[in-house]
Protein backbone atom coordinates (compact mmCIF):
# COMPACT_ATOMS: atom_id res chain seq x y z
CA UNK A 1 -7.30 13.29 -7.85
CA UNK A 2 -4.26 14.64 -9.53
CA UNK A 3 -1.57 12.09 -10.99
CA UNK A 4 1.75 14.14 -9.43
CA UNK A 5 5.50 13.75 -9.79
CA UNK A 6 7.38 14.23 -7.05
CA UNK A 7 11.37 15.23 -6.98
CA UNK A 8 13.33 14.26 -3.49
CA UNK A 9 16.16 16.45 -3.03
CA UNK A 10 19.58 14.82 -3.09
CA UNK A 11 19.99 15.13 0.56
CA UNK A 12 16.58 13.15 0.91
CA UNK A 13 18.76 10.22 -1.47
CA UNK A 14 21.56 10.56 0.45
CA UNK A 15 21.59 8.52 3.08
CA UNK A 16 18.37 4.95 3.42
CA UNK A 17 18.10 6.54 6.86
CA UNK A 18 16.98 10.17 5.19
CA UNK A 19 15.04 8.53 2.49
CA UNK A 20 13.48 6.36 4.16
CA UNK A 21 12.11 9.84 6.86
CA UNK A 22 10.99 11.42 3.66
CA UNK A 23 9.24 8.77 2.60
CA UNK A 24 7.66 8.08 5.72
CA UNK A 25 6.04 11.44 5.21
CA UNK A 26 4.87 11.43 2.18
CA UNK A 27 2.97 8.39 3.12
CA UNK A 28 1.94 9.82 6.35
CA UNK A 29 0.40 13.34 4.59
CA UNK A 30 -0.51 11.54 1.14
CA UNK A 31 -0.74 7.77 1.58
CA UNK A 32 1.05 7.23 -1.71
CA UNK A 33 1.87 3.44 -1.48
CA UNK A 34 3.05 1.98 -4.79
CA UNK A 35 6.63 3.18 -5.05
CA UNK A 36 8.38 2.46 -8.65
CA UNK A 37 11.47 1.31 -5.96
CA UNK A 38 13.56 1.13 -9.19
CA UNK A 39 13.07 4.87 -10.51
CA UNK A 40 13.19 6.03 -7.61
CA UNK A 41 16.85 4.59 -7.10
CA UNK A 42 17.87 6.35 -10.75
CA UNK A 43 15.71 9.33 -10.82
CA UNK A 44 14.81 10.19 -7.48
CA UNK A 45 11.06 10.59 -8.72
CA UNK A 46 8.17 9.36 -7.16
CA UNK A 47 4.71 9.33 -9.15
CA UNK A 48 1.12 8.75 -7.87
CA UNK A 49 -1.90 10.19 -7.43
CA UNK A 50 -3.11 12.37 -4.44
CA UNK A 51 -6.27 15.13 -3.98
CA UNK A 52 -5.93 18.23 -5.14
CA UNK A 53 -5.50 19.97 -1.56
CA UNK A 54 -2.35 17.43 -0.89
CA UNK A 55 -0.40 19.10 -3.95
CA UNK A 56 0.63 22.14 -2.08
CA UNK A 57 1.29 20.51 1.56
CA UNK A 58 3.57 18.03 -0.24
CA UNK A 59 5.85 21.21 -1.49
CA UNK A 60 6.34 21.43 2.52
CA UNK A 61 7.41 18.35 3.15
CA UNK A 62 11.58 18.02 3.85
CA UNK A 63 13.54 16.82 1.64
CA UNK A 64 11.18 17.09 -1.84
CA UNK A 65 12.57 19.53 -4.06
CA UNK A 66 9.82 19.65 -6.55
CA UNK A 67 5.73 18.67 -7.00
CA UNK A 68 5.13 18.95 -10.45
CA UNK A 69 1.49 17.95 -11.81
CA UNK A 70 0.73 15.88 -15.13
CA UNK A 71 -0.81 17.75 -17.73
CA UNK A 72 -2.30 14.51 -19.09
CA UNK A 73 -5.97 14.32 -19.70
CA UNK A 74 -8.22 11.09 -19.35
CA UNK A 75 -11.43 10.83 -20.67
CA UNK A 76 -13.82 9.32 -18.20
C-alpha cells in the first residue's frame, strides 16, 4: 500500500454535481473512503492509501490533475 495524494482539477471543484462524479470514481477504482471533507474544500487534495497497481489507473481517472506518492518511510 502506498499513502498517495491526489489533486482534482478545478473543473472536478467546480460544480458538487462534478465533484461529487469524480469522487464517485475514485471510490469505485480505489475504495478510498475517509475524505478530509474540509481540505478537500481548500485544497482540492485528497490523501489515502491505495495498492501500488491503483497509482497509475487513478492518473486516468477525469477530473484528477495529479497522483503524487509520499516519500515517507514507516518502520514496520
Amino acid at each position: 500500500m502506498h499513502k498517495v495524494h491526489i489533486v482534482l482539477s478545478p473543473d472536478a471543484r467546480r460544480t458538487p454535481e462534478s465533484l461529487q462524479a469524480t469522487l464517485a470514481c475514485v471510490r469505485e477504482l480505489v475504495g478510498l473512503e475517509d475524505v478530509n471533507e474540509r481540505r478537500l474544500a481548500r485544497y482540492g487534495i485528497l490523501s489515502g492509501c491505495v495498492r501500488a497497481q491503483d497509482v497509475a489507473a487513478l492518473q486516468s481517472v477525469p477530473g484528477i490533475e495529479a497522483v503524487e506518492v509520499d516519500g515517507l518511510q514507516r518502520a514496520l
